[in-house]
Protein backbone atom coordinates (compact mmCIF):
# COMPACT_ATOMS: atom_id res chain seq x y z
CA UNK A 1 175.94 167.57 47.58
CA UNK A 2 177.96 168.50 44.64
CA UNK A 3 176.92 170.77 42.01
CA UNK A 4 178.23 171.02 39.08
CA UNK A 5 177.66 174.49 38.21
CA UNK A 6 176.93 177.21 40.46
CA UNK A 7 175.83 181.01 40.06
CA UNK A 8 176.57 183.79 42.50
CA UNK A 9 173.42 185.90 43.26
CA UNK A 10 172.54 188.68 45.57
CA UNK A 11 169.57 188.19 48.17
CA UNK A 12 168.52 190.81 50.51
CA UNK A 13 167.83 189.17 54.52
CA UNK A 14 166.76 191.40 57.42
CA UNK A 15 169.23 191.37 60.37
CA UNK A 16 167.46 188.69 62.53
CA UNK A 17 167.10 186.18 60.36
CA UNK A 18 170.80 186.79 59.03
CA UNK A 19 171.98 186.56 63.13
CA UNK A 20 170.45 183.75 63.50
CA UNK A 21 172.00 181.81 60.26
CA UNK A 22 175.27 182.70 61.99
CA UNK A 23 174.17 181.29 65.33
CA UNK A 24 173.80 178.18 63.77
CA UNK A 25 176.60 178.24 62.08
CA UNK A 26 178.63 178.57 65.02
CA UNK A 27 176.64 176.18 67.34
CA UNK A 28 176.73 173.68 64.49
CA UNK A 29 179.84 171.49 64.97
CA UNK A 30 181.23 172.47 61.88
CA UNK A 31 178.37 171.08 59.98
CA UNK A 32 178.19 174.67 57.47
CA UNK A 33 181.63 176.28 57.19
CA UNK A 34 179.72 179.40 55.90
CA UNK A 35 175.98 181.54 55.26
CA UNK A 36 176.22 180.23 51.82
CA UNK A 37 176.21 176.59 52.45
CA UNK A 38 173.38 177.38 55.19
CA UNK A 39 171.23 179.30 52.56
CA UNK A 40 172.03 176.94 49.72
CA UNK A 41 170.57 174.00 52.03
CA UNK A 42 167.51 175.68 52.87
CA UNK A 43 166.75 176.62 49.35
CA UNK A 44 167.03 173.12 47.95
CA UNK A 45 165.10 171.55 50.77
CA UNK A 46 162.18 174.81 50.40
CA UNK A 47 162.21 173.60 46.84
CA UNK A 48 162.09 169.82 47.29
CA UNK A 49 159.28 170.40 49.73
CA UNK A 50 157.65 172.75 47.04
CA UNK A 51 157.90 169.73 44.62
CA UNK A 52 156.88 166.81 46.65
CA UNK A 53 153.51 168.99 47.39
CA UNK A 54 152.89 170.09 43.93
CA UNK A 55 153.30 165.96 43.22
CA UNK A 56 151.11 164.86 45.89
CA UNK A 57 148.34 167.31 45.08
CA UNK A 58 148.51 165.99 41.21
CA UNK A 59 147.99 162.39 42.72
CA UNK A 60 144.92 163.66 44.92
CA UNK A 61 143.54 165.46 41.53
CA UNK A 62 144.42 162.35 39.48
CA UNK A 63 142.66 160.21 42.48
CA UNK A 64 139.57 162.66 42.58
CA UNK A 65 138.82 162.73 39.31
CA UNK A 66 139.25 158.55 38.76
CA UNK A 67 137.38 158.08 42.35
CA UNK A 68 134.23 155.78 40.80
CA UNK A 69 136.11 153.98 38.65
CA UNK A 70 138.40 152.96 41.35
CA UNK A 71 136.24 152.01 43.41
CA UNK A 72 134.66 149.99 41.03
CA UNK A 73 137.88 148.24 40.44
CA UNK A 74 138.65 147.31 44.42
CA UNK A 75 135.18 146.48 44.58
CA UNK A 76 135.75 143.84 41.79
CA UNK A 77 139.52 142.96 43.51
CA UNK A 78 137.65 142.16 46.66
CA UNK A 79 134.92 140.34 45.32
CA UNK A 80 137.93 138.27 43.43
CA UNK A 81 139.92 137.61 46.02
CA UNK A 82 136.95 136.40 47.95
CA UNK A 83 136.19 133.63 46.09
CA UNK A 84 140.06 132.41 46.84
């Protein structure tokens, strides 16, 4: 991915976690060069999955609140497409 602008910030990580970024950077093939590129993947896919959910649960809201009339119009879409 290529970014056009980055920032340089300061996160704190407890040891474990942080030994086991490194594991996979060095069991991974050369897939993440460095901690940076490991954390900077996980963030954006945390966020993307953050996103998608906050989407999907405005659909459900948008689908709750719009249930009757809905149904009223596949009701009327099968009753159509019945007489085909």
């Amino acid at each position: 991915m290529i970014f056009s602008m980055m920032k340089t910030i300061a996160i704190t990580i407890d040891e474990r976690t942080l030994q086991r970024v490194d594991r996979l950077i060095a069991n991974s093939g050369r897939q993440w060069k460095n901690r940076s590129q490991v954390i900077r993947q996980a963030v954006q896919e945390f966020v993307k999955q953050l996103e998608r959910t906050e989407r999907e649960e405005r659909e459900r809201e948008i689908f709750r609140k719009h249930r009757a009339l809905l149904r009223r119009q596949a009701e009327a879409l099968i009753k159509e497409q019945a007489k085909l």
